[in-house]
N, C-alpha and C. Protein backbone atom coordinates (compact mmCIF):
# COMPACT_ATOMS: atom_id res chain seq x y z
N UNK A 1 66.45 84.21 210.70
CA UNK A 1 67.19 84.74 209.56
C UNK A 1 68.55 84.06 209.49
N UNK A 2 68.74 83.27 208.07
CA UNK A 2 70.47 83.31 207.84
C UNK A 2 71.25 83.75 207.22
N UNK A 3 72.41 83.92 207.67
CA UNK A 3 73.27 85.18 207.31
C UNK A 3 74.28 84.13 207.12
N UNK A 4 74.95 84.23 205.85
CA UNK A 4 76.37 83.23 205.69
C UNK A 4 77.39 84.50 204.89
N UNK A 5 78.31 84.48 205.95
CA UNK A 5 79.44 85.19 205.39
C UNK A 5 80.50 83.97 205.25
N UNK A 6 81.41 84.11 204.47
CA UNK A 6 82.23 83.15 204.56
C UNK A 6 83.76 83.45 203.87
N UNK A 7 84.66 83.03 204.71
CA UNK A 7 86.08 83.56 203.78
C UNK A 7 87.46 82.88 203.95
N UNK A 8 88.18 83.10 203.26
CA UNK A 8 89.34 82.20 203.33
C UNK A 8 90.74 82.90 202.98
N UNK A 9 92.12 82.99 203.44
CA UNK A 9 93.21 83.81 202.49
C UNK A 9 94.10 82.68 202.26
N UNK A 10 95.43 83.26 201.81
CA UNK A 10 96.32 82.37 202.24
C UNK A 10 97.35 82.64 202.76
N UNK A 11 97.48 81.51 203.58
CA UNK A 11 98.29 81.39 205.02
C UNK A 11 97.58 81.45 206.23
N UNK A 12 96.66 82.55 206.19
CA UNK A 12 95.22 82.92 207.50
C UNK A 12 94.02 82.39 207.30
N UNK A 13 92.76 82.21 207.80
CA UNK A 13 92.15 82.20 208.06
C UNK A 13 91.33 83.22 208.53
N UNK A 14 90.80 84.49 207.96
CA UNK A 14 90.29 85.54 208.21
C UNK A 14 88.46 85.69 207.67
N UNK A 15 87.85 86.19 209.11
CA UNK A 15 86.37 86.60 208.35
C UNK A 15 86.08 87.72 208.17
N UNK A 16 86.07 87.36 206.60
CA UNK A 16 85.67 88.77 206.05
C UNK A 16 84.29 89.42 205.65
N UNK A 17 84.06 90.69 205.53
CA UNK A 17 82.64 90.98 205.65
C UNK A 17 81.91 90.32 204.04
N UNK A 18 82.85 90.24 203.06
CA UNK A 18 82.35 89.75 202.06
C UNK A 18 83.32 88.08 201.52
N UNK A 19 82.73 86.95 201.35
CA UNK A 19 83.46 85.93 201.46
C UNK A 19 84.71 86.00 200.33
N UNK A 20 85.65 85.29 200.42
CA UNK A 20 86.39 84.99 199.88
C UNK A 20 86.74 83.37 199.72
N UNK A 21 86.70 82.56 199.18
CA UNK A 21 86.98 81.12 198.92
C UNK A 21 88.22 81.33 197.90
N UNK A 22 89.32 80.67 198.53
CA UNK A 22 90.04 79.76 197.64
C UNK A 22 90.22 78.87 197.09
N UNK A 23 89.08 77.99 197.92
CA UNK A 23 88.49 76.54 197.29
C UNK A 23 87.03 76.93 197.43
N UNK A 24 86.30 76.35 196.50
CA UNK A 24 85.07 76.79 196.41
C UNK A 24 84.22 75.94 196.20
N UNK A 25 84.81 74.23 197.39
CA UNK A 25 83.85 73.59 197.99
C UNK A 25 83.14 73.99 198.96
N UNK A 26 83.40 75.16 199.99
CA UNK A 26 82.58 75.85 200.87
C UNK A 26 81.28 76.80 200.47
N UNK A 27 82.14 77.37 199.62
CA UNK A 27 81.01 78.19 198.70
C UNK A 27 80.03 77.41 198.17
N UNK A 28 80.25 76.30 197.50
CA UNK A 28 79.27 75.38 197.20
C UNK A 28 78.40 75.20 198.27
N UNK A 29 78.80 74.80 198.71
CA UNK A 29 78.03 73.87 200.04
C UNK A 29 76.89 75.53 200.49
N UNK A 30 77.81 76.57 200.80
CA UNK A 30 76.73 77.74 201.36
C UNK A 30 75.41 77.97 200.27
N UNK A 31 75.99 77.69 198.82
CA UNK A 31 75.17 77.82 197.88
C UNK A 31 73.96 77.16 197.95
N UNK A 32 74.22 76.15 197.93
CA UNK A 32 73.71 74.61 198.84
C UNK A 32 72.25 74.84 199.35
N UNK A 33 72.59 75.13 200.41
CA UNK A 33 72.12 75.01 201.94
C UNK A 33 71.00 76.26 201.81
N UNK A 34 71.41 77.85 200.84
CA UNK A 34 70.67 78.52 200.75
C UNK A 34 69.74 78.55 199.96
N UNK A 35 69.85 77.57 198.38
CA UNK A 35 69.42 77.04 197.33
C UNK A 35 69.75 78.09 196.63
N UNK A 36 70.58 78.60 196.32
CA UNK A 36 70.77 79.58 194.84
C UNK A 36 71.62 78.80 194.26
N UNK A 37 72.71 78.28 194.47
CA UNK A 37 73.73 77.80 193.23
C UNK A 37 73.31 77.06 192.37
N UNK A 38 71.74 76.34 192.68
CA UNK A 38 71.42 75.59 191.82
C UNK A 38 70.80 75.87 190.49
N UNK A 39 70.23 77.14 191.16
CA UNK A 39 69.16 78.20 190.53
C UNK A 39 69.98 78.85 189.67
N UNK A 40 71.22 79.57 190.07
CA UNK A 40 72.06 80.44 189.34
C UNK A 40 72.58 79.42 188.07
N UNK A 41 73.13 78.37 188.07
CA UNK A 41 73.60 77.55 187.50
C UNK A 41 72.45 77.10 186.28
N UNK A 42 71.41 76.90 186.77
CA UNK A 42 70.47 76.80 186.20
C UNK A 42 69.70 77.88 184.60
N UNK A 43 70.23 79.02 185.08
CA UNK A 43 69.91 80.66 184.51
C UNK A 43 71.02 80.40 184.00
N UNK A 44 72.67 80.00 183.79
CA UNK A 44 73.36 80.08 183.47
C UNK A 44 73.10 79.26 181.92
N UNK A 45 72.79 77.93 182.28
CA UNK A 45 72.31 76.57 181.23
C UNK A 45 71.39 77.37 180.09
N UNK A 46 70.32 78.43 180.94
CA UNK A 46 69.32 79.13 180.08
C UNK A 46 69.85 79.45 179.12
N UNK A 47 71.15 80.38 179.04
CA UNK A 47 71.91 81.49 178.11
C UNK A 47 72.19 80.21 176.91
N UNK A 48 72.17 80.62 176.10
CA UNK A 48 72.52 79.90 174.30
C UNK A 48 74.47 80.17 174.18
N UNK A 49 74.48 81.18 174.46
CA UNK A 49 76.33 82.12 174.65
C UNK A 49 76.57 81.20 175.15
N UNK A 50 76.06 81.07 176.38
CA UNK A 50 77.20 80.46 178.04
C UNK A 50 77.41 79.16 177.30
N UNK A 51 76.21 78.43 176.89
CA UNK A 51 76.55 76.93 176.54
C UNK A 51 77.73 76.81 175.15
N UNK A 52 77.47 77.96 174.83
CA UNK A 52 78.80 77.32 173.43
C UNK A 52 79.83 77.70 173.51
N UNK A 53 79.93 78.37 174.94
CA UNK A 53 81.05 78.86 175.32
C UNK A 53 82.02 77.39 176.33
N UNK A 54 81.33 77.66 176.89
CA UNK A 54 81.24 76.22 178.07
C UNK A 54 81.05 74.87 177.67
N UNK A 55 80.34 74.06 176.86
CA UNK A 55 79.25 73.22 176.94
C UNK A 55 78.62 72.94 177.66
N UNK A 56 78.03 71.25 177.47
CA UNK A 56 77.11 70.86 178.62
C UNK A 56 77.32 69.76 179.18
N UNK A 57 77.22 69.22 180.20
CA UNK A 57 76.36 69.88 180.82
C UNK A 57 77.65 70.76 181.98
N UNK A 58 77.04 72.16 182.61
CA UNK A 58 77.90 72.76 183.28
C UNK A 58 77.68 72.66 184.58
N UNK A 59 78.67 72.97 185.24
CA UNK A 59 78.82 72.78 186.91
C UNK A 59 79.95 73.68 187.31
N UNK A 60 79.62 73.60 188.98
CA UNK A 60 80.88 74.31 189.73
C UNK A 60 82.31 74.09 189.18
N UNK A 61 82.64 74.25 188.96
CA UNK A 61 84.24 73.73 189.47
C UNK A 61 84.80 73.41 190.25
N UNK A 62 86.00 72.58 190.44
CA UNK A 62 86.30 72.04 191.62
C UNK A 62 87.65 73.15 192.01
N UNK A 63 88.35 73.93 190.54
CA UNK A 63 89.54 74.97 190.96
C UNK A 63 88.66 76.23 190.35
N UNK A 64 89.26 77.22 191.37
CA UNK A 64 88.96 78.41 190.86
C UNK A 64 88.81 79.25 192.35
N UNK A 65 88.41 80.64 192.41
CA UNK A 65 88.04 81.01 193.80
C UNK A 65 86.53 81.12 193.45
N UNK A 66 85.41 81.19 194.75
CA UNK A 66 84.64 81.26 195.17
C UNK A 66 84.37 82.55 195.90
N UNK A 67 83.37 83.77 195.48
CA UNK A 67 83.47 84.91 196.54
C UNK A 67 82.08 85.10 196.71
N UNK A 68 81.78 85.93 197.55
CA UNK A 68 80.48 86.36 197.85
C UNK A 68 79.92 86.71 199.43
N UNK A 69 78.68 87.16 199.08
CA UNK A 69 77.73 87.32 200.23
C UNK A 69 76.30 86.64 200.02
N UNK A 70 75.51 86.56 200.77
CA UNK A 70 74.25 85.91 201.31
C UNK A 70 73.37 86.20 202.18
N UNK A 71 72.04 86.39 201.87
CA UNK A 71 71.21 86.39 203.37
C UNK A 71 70.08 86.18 202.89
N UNK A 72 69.27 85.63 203.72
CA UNK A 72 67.89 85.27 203.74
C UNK A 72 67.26 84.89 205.31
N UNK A 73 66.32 86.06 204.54
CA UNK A 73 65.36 86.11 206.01
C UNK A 73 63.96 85.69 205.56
N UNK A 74 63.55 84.38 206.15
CA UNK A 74 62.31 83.77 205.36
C UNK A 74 62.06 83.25 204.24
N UNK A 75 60.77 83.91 203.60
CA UNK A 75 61.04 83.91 202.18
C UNK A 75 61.41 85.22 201.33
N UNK A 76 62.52 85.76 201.56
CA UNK A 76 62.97 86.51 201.13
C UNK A 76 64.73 86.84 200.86
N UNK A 77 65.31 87.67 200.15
CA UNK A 77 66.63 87.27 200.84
C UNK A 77 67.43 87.94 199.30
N UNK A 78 68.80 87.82 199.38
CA UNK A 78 69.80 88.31 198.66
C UNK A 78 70.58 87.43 198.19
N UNK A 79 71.69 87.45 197.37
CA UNK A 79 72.47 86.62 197.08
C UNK A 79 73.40 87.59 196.41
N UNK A 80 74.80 88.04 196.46
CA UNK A 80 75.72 88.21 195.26
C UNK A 80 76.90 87.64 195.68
N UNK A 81 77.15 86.45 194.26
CA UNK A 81 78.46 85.45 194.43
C UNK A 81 78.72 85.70 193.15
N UNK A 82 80.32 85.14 193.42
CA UNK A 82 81.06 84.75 191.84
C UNK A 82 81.40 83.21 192.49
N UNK A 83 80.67 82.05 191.32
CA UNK A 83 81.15 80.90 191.28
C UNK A 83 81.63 80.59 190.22
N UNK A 84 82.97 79.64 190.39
CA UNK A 84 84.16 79.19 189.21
C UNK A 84 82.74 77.69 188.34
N UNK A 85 82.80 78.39 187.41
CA UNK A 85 81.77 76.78 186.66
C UNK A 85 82.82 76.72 185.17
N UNK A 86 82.17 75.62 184.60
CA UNK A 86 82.65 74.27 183.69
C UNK A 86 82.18 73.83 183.10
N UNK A 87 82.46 73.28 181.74
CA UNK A 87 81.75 72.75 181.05
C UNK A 87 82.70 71.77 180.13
N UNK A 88 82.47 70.60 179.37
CA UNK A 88 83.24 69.82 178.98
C UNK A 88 84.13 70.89 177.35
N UNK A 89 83.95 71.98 177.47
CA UNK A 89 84.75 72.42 176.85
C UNK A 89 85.50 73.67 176.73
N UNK A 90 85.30 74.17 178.48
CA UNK A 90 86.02 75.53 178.65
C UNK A 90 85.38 75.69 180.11
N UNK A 91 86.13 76.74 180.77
CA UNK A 91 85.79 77.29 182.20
C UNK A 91 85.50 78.19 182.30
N UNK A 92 85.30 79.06 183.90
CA UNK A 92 85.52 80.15 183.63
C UNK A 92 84.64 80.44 184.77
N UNK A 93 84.19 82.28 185.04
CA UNK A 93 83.85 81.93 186.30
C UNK A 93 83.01 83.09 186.16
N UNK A 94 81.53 82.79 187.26
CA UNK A 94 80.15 83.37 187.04
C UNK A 94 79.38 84.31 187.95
N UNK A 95 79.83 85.61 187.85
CA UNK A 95 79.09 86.20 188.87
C UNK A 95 78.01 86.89 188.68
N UNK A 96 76.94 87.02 189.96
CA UNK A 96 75.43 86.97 189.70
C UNK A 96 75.45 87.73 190.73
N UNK A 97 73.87 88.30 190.88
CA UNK A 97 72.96 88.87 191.54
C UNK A 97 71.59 88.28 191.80
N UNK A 98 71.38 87.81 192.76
CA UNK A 98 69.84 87.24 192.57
C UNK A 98 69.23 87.62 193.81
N UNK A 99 67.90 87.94 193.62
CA UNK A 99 67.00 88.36 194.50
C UNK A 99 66.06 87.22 194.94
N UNK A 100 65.69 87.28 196.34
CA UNK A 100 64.57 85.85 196.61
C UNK A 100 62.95 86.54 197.06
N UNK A 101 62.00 86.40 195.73
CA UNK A 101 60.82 87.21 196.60
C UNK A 101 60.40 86.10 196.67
N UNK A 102 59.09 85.83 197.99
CA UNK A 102 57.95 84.86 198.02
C UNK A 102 58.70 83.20 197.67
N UNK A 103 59.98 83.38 198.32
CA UNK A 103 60.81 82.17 198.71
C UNK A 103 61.30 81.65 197.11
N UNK A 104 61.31 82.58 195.92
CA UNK A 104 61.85 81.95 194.54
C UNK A 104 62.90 82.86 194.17
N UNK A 105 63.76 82.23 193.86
CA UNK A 105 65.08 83.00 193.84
C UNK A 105 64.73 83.95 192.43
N UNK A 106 65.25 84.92 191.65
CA UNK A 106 64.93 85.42 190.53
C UNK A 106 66.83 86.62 189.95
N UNK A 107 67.16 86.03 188.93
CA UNK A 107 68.21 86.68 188.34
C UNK A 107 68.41 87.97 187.92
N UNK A 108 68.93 89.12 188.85
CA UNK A 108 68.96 90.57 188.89
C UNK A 108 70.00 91.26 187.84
N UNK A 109 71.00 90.51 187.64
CA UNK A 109 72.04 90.43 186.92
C UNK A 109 73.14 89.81 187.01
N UNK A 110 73.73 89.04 185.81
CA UNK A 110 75.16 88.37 185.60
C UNK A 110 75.89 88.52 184.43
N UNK A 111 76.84 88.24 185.08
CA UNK A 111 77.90 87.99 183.67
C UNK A 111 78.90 87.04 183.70
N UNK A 112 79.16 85.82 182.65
CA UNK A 112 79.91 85.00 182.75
C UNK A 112 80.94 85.52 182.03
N UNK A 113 82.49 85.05 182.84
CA UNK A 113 83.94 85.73 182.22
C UNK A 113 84.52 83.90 182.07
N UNK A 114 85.11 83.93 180.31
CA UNK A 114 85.77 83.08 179.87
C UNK A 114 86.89 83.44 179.28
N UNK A 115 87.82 83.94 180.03
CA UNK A 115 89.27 84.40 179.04
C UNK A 115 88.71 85.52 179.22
N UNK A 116 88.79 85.74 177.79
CA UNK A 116 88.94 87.43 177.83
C UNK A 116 87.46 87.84 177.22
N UNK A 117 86.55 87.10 177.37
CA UNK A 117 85.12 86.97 176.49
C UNK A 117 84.62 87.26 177.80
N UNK A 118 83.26 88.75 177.76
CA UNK A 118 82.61 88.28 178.48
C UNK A 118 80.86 87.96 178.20
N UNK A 119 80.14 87.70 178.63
CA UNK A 119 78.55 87.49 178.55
C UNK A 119 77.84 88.31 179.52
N UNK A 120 77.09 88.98 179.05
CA UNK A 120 75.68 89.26 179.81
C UNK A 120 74.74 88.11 180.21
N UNK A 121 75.16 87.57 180.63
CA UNK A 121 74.13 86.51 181.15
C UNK A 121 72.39 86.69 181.19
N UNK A 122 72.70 88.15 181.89
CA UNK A 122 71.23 88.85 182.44
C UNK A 122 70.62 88.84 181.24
N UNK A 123 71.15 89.42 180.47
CA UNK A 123 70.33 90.25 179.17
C UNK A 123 70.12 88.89 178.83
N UNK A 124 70.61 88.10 178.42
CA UNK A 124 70.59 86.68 177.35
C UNK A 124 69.39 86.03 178.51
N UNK A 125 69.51 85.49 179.58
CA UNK A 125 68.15 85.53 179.94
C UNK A 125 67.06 85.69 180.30
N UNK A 126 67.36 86.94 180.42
CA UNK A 126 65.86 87.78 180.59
C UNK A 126 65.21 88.31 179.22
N UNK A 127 66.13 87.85 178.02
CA UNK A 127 65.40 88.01 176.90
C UNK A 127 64.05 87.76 176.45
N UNK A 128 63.22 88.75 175.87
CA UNK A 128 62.00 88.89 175.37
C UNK A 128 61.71 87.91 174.69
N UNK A 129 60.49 86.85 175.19
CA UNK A 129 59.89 85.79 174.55
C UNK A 129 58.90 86.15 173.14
N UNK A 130 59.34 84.69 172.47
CA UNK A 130 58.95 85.31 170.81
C UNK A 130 57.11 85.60 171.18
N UNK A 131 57.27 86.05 170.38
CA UNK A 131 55.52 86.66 169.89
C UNK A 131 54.81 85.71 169.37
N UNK A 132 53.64 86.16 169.67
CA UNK A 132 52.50 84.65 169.23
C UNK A 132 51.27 85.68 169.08
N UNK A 133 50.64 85.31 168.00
CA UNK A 133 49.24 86.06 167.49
C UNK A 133 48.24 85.01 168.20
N UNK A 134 47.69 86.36 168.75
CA UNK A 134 46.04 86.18 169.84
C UNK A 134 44.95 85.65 168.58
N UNK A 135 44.78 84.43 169.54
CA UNK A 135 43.10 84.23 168.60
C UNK A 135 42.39 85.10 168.86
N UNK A 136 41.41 85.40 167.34
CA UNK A 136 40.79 86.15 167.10
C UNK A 136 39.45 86.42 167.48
N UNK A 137 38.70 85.18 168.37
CA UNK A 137 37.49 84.40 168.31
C UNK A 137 37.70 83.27 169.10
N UNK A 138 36.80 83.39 170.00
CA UNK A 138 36.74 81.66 171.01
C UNK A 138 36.75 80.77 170.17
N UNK A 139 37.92 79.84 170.81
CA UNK A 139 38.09 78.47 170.50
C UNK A 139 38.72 77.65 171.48
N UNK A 140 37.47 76.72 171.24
CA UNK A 140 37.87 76.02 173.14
C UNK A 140 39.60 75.10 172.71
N UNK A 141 39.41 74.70 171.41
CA UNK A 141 40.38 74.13 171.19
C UNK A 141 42.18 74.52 171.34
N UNK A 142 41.60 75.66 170.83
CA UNK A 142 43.07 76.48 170.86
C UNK A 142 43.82 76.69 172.32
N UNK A 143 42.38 77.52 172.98
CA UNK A 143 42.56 77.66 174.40
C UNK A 143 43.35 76.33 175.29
N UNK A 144 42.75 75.18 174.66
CA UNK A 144 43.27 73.88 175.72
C UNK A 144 44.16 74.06 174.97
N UNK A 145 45.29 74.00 173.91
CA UNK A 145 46.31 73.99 173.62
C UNK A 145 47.36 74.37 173.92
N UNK A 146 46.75 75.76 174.14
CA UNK A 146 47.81 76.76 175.12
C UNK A 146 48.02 76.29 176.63
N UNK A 147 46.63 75.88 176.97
CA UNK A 147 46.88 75.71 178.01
C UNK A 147 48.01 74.76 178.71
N UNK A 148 47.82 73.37 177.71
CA UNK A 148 48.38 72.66 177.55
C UNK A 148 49.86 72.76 177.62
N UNK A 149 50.47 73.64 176.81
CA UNK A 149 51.61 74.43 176.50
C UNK A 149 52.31 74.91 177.43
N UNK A 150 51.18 75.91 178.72
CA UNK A 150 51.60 76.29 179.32
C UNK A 150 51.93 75.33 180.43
N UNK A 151 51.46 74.48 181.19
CA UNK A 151 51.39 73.52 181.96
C UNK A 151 52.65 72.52 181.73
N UNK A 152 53.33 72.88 180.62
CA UNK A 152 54.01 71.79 180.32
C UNK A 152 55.61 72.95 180.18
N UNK A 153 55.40 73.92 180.61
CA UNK A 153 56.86 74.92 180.57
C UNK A 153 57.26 75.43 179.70
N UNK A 154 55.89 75.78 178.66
CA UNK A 154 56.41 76.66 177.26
C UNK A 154 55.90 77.91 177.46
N UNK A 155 56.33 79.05 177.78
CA UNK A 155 55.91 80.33 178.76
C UNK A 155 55.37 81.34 177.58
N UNK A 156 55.83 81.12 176.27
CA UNK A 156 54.92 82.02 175.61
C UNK A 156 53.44 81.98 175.50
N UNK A 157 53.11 80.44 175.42
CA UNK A 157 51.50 80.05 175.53
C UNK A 157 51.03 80.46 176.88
N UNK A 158 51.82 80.49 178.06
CA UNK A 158 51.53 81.17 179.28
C UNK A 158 51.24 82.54 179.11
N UNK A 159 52.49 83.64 178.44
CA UNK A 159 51.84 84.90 178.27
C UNK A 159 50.48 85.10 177.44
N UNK A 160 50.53 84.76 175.86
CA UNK A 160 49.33 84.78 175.65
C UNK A 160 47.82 84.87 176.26
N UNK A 161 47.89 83.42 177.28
CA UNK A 161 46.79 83.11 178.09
C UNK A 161 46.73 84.48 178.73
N UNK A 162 48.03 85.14 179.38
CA UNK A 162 47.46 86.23 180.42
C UNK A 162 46.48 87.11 179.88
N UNK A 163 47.31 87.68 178.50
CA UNK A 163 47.07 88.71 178.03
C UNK A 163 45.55 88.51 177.68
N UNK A 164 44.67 87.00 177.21
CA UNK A 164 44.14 86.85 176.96
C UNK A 164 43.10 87.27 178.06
N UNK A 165 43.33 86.70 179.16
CA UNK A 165 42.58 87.20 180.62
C UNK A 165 42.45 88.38 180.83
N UNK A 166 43.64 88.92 180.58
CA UNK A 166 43.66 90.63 180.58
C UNK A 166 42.48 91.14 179.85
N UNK A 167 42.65 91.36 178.57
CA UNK A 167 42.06 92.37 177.56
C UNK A 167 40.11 91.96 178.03
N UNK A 168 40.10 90.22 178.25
CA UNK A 168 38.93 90.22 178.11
C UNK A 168 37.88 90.03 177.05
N UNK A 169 39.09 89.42 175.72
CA UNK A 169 38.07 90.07 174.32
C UNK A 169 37.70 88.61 174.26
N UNK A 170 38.21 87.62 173.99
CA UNK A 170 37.45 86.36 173.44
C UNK A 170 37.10 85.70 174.69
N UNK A 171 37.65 85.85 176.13
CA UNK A 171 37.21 84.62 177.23
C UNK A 171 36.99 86.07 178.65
N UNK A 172 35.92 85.40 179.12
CA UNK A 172 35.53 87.04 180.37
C UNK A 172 37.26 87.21 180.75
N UNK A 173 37.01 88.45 180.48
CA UNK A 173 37.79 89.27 181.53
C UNK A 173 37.75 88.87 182.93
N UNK A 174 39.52 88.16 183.25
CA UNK A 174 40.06 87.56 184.48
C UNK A 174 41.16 88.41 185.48
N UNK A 175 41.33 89.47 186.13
CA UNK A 175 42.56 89.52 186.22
C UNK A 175 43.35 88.48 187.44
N UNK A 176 42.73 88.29 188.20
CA UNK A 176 43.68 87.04 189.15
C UNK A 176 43.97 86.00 188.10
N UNK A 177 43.37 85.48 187.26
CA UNK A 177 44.17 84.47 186.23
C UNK A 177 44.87 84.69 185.34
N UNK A 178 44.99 86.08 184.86
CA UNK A 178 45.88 86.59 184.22
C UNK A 178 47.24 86.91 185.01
N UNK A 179 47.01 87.14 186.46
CA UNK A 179 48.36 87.91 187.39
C UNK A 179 49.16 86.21 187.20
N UNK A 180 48.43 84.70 187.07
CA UNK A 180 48.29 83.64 187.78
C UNK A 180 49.37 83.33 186.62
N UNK A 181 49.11 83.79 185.25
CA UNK A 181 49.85 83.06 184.06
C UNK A 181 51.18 83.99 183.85
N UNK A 182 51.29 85.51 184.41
CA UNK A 182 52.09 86.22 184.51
C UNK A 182 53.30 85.64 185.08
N UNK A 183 52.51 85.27 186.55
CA UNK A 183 53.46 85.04 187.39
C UNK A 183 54.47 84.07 186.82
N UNK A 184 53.97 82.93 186.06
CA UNK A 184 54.15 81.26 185.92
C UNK A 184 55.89 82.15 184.79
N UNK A 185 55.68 82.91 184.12
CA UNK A 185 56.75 83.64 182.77
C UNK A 185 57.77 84.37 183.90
N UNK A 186 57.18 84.96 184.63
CA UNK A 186 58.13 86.10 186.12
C UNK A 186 58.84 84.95 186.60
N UNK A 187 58.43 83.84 186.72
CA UNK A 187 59.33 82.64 188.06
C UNK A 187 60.03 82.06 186.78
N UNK A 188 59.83 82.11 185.88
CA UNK A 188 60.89 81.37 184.34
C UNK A 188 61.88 82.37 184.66
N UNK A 189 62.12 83.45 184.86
CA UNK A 189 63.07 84.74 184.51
C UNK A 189 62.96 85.30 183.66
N UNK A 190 61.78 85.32 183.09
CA UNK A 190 61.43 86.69 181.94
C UNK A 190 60.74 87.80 182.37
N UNK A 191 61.75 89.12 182.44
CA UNK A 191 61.44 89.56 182.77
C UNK A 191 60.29 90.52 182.88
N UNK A 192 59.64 90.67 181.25
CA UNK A 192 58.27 91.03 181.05
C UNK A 192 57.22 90.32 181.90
N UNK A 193 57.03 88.85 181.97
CA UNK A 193 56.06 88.41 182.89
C UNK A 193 56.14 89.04 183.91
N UNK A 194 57.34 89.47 184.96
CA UNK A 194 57.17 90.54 186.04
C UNK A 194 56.64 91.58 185.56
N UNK A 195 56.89 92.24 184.50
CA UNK A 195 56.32 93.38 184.57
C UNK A 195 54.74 93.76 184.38
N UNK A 196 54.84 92.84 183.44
CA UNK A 196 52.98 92.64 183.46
C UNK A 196 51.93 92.18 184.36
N UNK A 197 52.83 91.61 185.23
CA UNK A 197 52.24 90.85 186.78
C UNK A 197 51.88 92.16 187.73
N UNK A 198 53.20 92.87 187.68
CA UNK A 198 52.88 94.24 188.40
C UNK A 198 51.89 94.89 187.79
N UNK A 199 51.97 95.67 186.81
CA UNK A 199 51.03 95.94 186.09
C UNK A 199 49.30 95.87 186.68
N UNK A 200 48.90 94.38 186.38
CA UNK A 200 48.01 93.64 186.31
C UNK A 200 47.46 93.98 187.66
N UNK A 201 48.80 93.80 188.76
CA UNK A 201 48.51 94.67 190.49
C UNK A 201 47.86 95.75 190.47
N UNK A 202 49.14 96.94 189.36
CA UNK A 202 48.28 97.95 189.75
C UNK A 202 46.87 98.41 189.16
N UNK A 203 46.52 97.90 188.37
CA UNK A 203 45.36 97.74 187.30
C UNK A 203 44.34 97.55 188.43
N UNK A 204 44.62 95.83 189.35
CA UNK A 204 43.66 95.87 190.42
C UNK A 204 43.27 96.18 191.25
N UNK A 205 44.38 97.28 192.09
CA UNK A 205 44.43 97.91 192.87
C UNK A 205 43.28 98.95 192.37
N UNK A 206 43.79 99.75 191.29
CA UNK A 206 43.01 100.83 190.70
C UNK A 206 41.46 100.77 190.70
N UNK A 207 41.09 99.05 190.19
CA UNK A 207 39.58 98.74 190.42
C UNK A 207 39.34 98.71 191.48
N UNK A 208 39.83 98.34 192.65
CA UNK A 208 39.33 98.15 193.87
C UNK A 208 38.72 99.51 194.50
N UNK A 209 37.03 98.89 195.12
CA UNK A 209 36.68 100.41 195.85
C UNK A 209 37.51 100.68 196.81
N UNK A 210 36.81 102.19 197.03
CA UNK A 210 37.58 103.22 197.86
C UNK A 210 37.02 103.05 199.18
């Protein structure tokens, strides 16, 4: 298990139970090493707000403070930091929550502060993916399309497919390939694909004999 506490004041040098950076090349680097800052930063780029707030492309900052905590045990683990980020047309600084299941980091909640503006980060990306009408009737064509779609990182043609596995109406009823296309929308950060993934669990659980 690693555990990174990390902290800094001024004048001392003190460790504190929750980090403190005054420069927040350390923080980087812990970010680093645990792989969230890339991830967080990443969820940040997601938001439509953050970027026209910021531009692009965004990054750490090199001034600002750095705070937080960390741990990960395996594939599993915690994260809550505030990192100072940037963009070629404003700053400002980003604190998050992220959870690590099955070794993939996933965004619990944030909010980016620019001045006196702030963002939900969370909400903006865990926002509900647009809607797409289910074929009505097998079509191998359509099906490879989506599939296609999905394979290539467009996650609504991913939900579809689940739902499609789910219900069972135009292609047999799948649920491991439905949990399979769930999952693919849950590791994007939407948060419905988690929920329908669970779901889909307890659905199979429920079938399973006694």
């Amino acid at each position: 298990m690693r555990r990174w506490i990390t902290g800094s004041c001024v004048g001392l040098c003190v460790l504190l139970v929750v980090a403190c950076l005054i420069t927040p090349l350390f923080g980087a680097l812990v970010g680093s090493t645990m792989g969230f800052s890339a991830f967080a930063l990443e969820r940040l780029a997601d938001c439509p707000r953050a970027v026209e707030l910021l531009g692009q492309p965004l990054r750490i900052s090199l001034l600002g403070r750095s705070c937080g905590s960390a741990e990960v045990s395996g594939k599993t683990g915690t994260a809550s930091w505030v990192l100072p980020v940037s963009g070629p047309q404003s700053s400002g600084s980003f604190a998050f929550e992220l959870q690590m299941s099955d070794g993939r980091w996933q965004l619990v909640s944030g909010q980016l502060r620019v001045g006196e503006l702030r963002v939900d980060v969370g909400a903006c990306v865990n926002r509900g993916l647009p809607e797409m009408r289910l074929p009505e009737r097998p079509d191998a064509d359509i099906m490879g399309k989506l599939t296609a779609q999905c394979e290539m990182r467009v996650f609504t043609p991913c939900l579809v497919l689940g739902n499609l596995y789910r219900q069972g109406a135009i292609v047999p009823k799948d649920l491991a390939k439905a949990r399979e296309y769930y999952e693919k929308v849950c590791w994007a950060g939407y948060t419905q694909g988690c929920l329908l993934r669970d779901s889909v669990d307890a659905e199979r659980l429920g079938a399973a004999p006694p």
